[in-house]
Protein backbone atom coordinates (compact mmCIF):
# COMPACT_ATOMS: atom_id res chain seq x y z
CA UNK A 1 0.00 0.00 0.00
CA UNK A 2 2.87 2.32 0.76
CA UNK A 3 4.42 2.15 -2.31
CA UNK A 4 1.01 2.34 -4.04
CA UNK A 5 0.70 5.29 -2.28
CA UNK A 6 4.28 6.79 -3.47
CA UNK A 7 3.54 6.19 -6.65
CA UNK A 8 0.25 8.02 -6.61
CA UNK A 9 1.92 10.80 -4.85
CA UNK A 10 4.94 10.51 -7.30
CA UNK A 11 2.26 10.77 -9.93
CA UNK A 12 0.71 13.43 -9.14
CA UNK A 13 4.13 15.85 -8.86
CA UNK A 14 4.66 15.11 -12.05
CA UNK A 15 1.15 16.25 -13.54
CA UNK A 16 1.80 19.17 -11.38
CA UNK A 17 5.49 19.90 -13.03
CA UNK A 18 4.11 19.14 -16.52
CA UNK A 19 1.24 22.00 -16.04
CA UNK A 20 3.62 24.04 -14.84
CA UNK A 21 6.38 23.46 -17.79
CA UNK A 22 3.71 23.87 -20.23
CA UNK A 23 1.83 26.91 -18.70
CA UNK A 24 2.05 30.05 -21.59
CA UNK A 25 2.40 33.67 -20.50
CA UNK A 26 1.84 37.16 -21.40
CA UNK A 27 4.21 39.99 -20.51
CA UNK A 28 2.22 43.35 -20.51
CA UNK A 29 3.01 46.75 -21.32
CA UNK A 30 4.14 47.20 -17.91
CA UNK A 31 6.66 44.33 -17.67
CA UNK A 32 4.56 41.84 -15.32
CA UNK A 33 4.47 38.07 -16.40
CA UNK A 34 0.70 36.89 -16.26
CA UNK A 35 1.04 32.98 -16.86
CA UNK A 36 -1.80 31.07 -17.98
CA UNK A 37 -3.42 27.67 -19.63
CA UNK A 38 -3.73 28.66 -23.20
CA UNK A 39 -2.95 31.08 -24.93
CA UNK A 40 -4.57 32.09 -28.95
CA UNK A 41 -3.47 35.11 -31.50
CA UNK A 42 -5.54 36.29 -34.47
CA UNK A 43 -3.60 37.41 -37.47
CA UNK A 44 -2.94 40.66 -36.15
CA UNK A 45 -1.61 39.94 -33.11
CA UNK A 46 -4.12 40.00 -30.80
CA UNK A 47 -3.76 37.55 -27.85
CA UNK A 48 -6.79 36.11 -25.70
CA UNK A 49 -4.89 34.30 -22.74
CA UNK A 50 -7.14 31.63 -20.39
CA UNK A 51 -5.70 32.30 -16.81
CA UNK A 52 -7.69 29.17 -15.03
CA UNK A 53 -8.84 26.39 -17.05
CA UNK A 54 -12.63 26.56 -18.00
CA UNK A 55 -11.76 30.24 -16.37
CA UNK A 56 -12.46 33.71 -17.67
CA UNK A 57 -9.96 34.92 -20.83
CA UNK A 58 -7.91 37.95 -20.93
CA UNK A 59 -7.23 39.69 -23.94
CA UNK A 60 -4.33 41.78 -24.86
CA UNK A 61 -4.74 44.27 -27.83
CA UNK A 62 -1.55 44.11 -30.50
CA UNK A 63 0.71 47.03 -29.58
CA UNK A 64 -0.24 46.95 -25.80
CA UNK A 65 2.01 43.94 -24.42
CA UNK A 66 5.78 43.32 -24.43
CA UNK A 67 6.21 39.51 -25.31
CA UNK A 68 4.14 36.05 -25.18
CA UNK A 69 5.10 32.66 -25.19
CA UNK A 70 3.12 29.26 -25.17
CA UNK A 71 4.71 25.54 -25.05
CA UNK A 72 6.30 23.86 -27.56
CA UNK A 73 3.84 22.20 -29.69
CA UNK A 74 4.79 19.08 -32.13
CA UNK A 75 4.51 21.52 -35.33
CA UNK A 76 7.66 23.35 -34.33
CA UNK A 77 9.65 19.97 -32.83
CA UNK A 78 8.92 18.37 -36.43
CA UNK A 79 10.13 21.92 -38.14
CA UNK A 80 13.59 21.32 -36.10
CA UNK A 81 14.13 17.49 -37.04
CA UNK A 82 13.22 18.19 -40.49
CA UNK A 83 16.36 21.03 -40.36
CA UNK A 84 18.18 17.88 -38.54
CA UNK A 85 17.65 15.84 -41.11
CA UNK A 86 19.16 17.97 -43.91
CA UNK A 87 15.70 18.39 -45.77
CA UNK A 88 15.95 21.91 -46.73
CA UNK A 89 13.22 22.31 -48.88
CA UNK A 90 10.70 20.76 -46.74
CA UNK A 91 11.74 23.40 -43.95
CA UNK A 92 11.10 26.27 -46.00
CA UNK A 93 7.62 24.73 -47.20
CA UNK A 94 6.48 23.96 -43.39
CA UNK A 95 8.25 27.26 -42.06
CA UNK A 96 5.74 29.12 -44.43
CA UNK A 97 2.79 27.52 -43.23
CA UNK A 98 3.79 27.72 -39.25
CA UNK A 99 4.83 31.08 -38.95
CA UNK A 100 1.32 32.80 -39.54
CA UNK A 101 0.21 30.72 -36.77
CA UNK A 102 2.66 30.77 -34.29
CA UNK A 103 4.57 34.50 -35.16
CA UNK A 104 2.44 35.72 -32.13
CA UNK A 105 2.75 32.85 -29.68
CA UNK A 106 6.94 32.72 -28.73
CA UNK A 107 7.85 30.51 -32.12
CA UNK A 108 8.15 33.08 -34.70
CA UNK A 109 11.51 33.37 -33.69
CA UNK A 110 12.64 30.07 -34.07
CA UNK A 111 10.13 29.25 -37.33
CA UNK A 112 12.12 32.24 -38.79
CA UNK A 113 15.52 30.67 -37.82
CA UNK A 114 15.06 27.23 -39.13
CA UNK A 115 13.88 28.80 -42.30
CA UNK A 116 16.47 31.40 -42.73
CA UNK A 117 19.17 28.77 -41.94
CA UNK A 118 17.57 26.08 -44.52
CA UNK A 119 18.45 28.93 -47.25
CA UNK A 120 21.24 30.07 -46.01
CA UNK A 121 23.09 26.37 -46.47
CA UNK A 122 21.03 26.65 -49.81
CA UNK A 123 23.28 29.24 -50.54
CA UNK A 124 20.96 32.16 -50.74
CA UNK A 125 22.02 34.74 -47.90
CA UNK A 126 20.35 37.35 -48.64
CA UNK A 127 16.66 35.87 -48.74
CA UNK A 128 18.47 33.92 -45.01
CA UNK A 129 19.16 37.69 -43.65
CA UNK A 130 15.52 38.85 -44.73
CA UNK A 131 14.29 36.08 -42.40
CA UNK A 132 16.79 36.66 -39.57
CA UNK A 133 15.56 40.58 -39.43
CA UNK A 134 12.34 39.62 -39.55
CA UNK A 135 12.21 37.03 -36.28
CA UNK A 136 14.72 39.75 -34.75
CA UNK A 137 11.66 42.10 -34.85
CA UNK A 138 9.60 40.26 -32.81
CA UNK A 139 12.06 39.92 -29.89
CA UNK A 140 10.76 36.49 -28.67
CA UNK A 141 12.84 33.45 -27.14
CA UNK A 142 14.75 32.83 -30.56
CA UNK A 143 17.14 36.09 -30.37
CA UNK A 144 20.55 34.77 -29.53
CA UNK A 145 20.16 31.89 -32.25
CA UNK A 146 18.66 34.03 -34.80
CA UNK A 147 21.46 36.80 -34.00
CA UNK A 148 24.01 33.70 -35.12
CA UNK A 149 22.66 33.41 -37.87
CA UNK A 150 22.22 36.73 -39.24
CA UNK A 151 25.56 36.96 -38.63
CA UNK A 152 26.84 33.79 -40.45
CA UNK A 153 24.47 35.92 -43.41
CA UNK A 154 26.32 38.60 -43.51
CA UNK A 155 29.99 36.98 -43.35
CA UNK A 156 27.89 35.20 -46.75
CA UNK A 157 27.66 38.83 -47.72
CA UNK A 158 31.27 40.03 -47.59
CA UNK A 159 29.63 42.66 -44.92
CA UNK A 160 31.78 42.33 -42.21
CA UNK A 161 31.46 45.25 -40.33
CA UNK A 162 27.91 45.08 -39.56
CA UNK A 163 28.52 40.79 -38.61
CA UNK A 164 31.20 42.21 -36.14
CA UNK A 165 29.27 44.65 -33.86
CA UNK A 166 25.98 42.13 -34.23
CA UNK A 167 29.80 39.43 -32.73
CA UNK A 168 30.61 42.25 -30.06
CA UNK A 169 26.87 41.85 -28.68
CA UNK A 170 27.14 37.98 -28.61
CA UNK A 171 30.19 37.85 -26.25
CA UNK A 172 27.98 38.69 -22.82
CA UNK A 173 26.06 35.48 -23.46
CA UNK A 174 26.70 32.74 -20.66
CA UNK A 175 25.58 30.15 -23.20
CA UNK A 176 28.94 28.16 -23.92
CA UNK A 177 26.98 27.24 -27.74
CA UNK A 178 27.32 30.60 -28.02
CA UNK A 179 30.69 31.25 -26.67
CA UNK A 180 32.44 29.02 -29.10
CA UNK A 181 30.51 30.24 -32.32
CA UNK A 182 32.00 33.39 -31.04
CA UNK A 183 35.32 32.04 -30.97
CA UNK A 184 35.02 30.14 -34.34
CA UNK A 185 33.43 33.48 -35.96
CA UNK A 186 36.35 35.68 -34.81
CA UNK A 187 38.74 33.46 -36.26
CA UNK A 188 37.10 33.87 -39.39
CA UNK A 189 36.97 37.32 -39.31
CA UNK A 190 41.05 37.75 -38.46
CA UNK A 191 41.92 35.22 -40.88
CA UNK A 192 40.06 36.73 -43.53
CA UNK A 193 41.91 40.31 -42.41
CA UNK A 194 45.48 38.33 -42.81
CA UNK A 195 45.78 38.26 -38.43
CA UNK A 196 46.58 34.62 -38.86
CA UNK A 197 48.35 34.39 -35.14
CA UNK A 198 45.37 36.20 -33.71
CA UNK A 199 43.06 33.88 -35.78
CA UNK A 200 44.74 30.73 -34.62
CA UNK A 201 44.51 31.98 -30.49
CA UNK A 202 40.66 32.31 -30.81
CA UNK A 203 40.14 29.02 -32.94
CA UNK A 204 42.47 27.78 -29.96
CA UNK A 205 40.51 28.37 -27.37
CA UNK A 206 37.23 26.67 -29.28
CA UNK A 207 39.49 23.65 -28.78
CA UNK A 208 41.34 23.91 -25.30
CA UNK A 209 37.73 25.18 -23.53
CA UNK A 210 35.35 22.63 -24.64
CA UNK A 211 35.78 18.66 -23.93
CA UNK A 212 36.44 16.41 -27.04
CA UNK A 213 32.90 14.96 -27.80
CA UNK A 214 30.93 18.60 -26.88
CA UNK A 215 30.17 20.96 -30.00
CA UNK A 216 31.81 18.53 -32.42
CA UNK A 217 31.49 20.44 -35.66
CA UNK A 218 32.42 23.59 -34.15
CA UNK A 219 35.44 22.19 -32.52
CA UNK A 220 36.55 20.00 -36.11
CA UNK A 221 36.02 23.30 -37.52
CA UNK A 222 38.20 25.25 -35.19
CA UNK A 223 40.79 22.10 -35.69
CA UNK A 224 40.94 22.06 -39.59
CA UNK A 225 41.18 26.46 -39.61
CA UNK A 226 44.05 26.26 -37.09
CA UNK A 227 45.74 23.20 -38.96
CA UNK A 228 44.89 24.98 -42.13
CA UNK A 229 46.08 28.71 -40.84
CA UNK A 230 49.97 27.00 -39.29
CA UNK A 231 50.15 25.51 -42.92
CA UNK A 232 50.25 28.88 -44.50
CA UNK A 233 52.60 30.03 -42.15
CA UNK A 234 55.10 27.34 -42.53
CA UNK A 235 54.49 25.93 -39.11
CA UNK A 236 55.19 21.80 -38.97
CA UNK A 237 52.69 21.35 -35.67
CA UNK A 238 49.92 21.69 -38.70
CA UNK A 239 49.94 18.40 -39.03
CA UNK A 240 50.04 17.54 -35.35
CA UNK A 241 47.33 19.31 -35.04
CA UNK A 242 44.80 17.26 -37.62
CA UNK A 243 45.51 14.46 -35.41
CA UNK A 244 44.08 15.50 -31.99
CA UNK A 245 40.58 14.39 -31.36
């Protein structure tokens, strides 16, 4: 009976948890956070938020609230395995059809990402940047990743100076995905200004601050610049270098 009775009990905390991890909220004009159960938008942005459920609705008029965000739904999980899975076109197709509906609701940002980022390995930056702008303007949960990749647009672009201030912001970010993009982006940027020792101290530290097995592809990347930048400069650890893990 007693472990009937933890299990129940064990049960129930985890109901409670999920309704709380999947409550939505509204920030209002003022700044204050009012969480609910569900949360709807009409195509101009007006939100009607359920604070109880079966409970009254509060609606917030476009213009007259900061921010909103509702849980992850399985239209926006599928959007990010179909970027997973390399299927660019397919992300483009479903970003156009999701963002209507969820530009309003916290996932504009990141419907705007995955699309921008499908063309931008397409090879079309400057329809990527359009899309990186326009999740930017909404200022939702997707900023930071969306910032990345209007930056990897521009680098695309040849324009430089704008990618390095949008860098210079990125660097307060305690988010260590972010951190080593940094790093990785900076090395670029040297490199491409003929720094090469500079370039090969920030690639560096991609390497020496994250474990082997984290951020693979960012650290390979940092490996093969550095191995690539000591080659050019007539340094023998190059191939050293291409070894390490």
């Amino acid at each position: 009976m007693n472990i009937r009775l933890f299990c129940l009990a064990l049960a129930a905390g985890l109901c409670s948890w999920c309704a709380v991890a999947q409550q939505c909220y509204v920030v209002d004009a003022r700044g204050n956070k009012i969480p609910g159960t569900r949360l709807t938008a009409d195509q101009n942005g007006n939100l009607s938020l359920q604070i109880e459920a079966g409970g009254p609705v509060t609606n917030f008029r476009a213009g007259n609230y900061q921010s909103a965000m509702s849980p992850k739904t399985k239209d926006i999980q599928a959007l990010e395995q179909l970027y997973a899975d390399g299927k660019l076109d397919n992300v483009t197709a479903t970003a156009d059809k999701l963002y209507p509906q969820y530009q309003y609701l916290g996932w504009g940002g990141t419907v705007s990402y995955y699309a921008g980022m499908a063309l931008l390995d397409q090879g079309n930056a400057s329809a990527a940047l359009l899309l990186f702008d326009r999740g930017l303007g909404l200022k939702d949960a997707g900023t930071e990743a969306l910032t990345k990749g209007k930056i990897q647009a521009l680098l695309a672009l040849q324009k430089t100076a704008e990618a390095q201030a949008l860098l210079d912001k990125l660097t307060v970010s305690n988010d260590p995905g972010i951190a080593i993009f940094t790093f990785n982006t900076r090395g670029k940027l040297l490199a491409a200004e003929g720094k090469k020792k500079e370039a090969v101290l920030q690639y560096l530290k991609s390497m020496l601050l994250f474990k082997p097995g984290t951020y693979p592809k960012e650290r390979d990347e940092a490996r093969k610049a550095v191995a690539a930048l000591l080659r050019s400069m007539g340094d023998s650890r190059a191939d050293e270098l291409e070894k390490l893990p």
